[in-house]
N, C-alpha and C. Protein backbone atom coordinates (compact mmCIF):
# COMPACT_ATOMS: atom_id res chain seq x y z
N UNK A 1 -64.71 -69.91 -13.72
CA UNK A 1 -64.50 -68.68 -14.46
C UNK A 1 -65.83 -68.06 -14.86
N UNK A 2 -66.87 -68.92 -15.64
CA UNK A 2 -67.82 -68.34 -15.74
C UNK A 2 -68.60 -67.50 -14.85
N UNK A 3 -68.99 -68.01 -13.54
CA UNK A 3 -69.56 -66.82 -12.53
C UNK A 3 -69.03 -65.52 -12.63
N UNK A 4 -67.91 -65.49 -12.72
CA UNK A 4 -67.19 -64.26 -12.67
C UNK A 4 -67.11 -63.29 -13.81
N UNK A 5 -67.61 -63.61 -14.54
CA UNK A 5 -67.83 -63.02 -16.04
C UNK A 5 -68.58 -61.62 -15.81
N UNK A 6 -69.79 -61.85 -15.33
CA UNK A 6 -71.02 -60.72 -15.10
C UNK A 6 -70.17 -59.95 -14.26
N UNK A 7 -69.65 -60.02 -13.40
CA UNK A 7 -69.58 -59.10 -12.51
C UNK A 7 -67.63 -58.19 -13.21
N UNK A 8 -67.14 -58.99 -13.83
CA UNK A 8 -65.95 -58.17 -14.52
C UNK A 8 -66.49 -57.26 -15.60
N UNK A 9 -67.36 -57.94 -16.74
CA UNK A 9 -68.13 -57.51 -17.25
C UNK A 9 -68.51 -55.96 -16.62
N UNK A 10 -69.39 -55.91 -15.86
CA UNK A 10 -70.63 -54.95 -15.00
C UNK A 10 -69.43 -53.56 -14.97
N UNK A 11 -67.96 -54.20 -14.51
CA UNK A 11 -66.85 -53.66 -13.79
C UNK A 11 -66.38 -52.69 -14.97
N UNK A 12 -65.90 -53.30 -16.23
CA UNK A 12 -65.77 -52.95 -17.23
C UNK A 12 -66.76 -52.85 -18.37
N UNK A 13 -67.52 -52.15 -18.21
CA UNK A 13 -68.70 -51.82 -19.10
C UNK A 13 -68.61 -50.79 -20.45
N UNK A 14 -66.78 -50.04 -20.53
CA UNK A 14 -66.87 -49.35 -21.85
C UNK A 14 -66.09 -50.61 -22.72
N UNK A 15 -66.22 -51.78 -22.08
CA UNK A 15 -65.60 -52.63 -23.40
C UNK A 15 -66.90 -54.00 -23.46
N UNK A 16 -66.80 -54.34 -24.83
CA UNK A 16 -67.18 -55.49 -25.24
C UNK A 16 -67.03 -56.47 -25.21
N UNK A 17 -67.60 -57.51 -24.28
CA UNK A 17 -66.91 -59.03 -24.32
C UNK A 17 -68.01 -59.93 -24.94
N UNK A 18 -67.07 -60.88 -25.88
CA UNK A 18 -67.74 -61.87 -26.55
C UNK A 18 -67.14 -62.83 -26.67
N UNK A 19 -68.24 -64.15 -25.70
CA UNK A 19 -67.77 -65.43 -25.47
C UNK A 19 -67.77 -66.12 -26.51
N UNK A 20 -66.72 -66.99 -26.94
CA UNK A 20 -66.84 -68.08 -27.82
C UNK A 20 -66.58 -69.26 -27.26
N UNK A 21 -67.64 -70.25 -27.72
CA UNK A 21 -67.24 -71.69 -27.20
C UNK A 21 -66.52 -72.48 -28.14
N UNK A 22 -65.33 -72.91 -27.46
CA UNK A 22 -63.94 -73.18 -28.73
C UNK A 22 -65.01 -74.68 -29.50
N UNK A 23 -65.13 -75.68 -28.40
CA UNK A 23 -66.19 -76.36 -29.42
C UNK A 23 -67.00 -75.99 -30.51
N UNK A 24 -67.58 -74.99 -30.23
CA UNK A 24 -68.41 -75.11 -31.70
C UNK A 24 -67.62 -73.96 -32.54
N UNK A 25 -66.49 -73.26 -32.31
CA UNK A 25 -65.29 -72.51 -33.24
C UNK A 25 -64.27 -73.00 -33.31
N UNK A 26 -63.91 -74.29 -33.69
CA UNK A 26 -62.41 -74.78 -33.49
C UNK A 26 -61.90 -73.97 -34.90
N UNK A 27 -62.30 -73.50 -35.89
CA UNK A 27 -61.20 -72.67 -36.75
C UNK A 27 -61.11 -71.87 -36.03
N UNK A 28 -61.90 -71.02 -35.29
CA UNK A 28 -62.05 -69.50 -35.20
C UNK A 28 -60.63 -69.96 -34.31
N UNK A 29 -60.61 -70.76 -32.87
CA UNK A 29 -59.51 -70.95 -32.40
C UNK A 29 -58.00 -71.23 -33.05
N UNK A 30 -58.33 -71.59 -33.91
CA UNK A 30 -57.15 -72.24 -34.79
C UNK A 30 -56.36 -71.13 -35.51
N UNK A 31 -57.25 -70.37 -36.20
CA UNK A 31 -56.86 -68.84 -36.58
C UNK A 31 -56.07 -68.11 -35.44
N UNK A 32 -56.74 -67.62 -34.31
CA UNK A 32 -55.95 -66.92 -33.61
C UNK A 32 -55.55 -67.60 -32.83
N UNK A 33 -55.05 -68.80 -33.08
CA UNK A 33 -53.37 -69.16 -32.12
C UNK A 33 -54.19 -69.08 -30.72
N UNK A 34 -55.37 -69.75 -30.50
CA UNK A 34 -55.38 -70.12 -28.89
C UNK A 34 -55.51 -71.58 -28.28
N UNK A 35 -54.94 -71.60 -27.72
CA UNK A 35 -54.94 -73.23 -27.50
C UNK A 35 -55.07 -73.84 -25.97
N UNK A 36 -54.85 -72.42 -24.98
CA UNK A 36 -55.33 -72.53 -23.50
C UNK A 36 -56.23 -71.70 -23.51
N UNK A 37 -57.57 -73.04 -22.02
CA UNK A 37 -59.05 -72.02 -21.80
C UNK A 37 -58.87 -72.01 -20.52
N UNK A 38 -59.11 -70.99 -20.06
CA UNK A 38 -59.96 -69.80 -21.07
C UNK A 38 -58.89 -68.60 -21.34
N UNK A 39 -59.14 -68.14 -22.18
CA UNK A 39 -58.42 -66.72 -22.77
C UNK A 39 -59.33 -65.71 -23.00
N UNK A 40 -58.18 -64.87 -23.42
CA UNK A 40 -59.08 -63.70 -23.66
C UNK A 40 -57.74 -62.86 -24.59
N UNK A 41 -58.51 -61.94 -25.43
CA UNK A 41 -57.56 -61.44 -26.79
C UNK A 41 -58.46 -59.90 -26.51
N UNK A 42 -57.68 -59.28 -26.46
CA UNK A 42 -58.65 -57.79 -27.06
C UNK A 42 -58.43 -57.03 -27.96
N UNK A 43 -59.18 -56.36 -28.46
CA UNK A 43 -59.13 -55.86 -30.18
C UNK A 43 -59.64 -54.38 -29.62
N UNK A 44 -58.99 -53.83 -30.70
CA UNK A 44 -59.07 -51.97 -30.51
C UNK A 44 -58.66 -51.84 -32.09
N UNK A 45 -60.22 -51.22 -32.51
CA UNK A 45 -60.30 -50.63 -33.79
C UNK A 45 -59.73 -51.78 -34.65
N UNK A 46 -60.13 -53.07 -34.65
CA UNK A 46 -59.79 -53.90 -35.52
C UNK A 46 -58.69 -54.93 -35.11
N UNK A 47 -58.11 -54.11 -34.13
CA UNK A 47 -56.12 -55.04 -34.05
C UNK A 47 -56.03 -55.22 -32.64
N UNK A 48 -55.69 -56.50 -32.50
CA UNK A 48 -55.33 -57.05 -30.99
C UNK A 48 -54.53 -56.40 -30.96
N UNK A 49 -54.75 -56.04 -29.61
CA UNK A 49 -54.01 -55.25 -28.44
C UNK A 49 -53.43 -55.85 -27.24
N UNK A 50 -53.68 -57.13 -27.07
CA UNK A 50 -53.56 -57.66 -26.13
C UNK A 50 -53.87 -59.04 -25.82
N UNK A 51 -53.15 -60.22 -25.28
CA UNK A 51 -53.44 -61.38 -25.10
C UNK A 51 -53.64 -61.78 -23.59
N UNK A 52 -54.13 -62.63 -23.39
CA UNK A 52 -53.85 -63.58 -22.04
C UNK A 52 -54.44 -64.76 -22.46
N UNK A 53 -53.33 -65.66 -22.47
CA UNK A 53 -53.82 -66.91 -22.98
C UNK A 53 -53.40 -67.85 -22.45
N UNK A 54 -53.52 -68.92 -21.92
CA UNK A 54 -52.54 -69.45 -21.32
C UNK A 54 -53.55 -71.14 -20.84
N UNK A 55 -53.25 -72.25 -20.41
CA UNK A 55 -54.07 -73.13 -20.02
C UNK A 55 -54.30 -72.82 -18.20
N UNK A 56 -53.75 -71.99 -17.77
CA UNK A 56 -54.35 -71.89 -16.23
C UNK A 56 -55.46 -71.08 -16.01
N UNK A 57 -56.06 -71.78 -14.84
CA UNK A 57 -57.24 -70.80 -14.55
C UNK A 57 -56.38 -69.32 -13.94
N UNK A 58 -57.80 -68.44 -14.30
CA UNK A 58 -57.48 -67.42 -14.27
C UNK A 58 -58.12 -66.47 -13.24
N UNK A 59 -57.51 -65.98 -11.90
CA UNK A 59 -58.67 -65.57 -11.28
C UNK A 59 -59.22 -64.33 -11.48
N UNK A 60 -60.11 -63.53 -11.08
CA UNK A 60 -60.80 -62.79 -11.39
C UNK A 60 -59.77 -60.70 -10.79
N UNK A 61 -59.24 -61.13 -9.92
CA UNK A 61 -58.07 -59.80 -10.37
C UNK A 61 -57.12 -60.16 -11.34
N UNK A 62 -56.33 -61.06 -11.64
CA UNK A 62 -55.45 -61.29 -13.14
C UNK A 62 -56.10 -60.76 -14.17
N UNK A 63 -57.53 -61.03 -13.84
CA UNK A 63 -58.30 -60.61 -15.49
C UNK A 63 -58.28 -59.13 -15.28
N UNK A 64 -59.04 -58.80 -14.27
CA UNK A 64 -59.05 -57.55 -13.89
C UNK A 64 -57.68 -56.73 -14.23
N UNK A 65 -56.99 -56.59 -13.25
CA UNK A 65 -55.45 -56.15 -14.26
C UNK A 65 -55.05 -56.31 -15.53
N UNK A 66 -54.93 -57.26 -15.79
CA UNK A 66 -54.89 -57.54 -17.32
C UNK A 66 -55.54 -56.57 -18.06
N UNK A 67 -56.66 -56.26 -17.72
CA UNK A 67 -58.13 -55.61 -18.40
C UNK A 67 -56.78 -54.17 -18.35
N UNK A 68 -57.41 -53.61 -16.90
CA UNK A 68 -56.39 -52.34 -16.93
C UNK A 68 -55.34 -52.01 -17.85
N UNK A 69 -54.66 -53.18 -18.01
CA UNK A 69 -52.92 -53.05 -18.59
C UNK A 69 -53.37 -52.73 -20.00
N UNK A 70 -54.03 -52.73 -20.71
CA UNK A 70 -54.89 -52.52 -21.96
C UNK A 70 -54.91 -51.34 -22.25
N UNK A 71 -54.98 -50.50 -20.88
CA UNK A 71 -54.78 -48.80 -21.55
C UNK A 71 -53.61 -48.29 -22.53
C-alpha cells in the first residue's frame, strides 16, 4: 500500500492526506472505531464524510474510487 500513496496522493492533490501509524496512536485508533489496516476516513470541514475501513488490502483503484465517491 505504501508505494502507492505518492502517486494517489500526486492524483488527488485538492485533498489532504495524513498518515498515522496506529502503533504509536492506538487511542487516536480507538476513538475513531478503526480496527482494519489500512484505512482511510475523510473529513470535510471538520465531519467525516466518509469511511473505508476494513482489514483487506486495498488496491490502488478501490482507493481511487472511493476517493471520487466523496464528492
Amino acid at each position: 500500500m505504501r508505494p502507492k500513496l505518492p502517486t494517489i496522493e500526486h492524483e488527488f492533490s485538492q485533498y489532504r492526506f495524513i498518515k498515522v501509524d496506529r502503533d504509536e496512536n492506538i487511542q487516536l485508533c480507538l476513538e475513531l472505531n478503526v480496527r482494519g489496516l489500512p484505512s482511510f476516513i475523510a473529513y470535510r470541514e471538520g465531519q467525516e464524510i466518509g469511511r473505508f475501513v476494513n482489514g483487506n488490502l486495498k488496491t490502488q483503484p478501490e482507493i481511487e474510487n472511493w476517493i471520487r465517491s466523496l464528492k
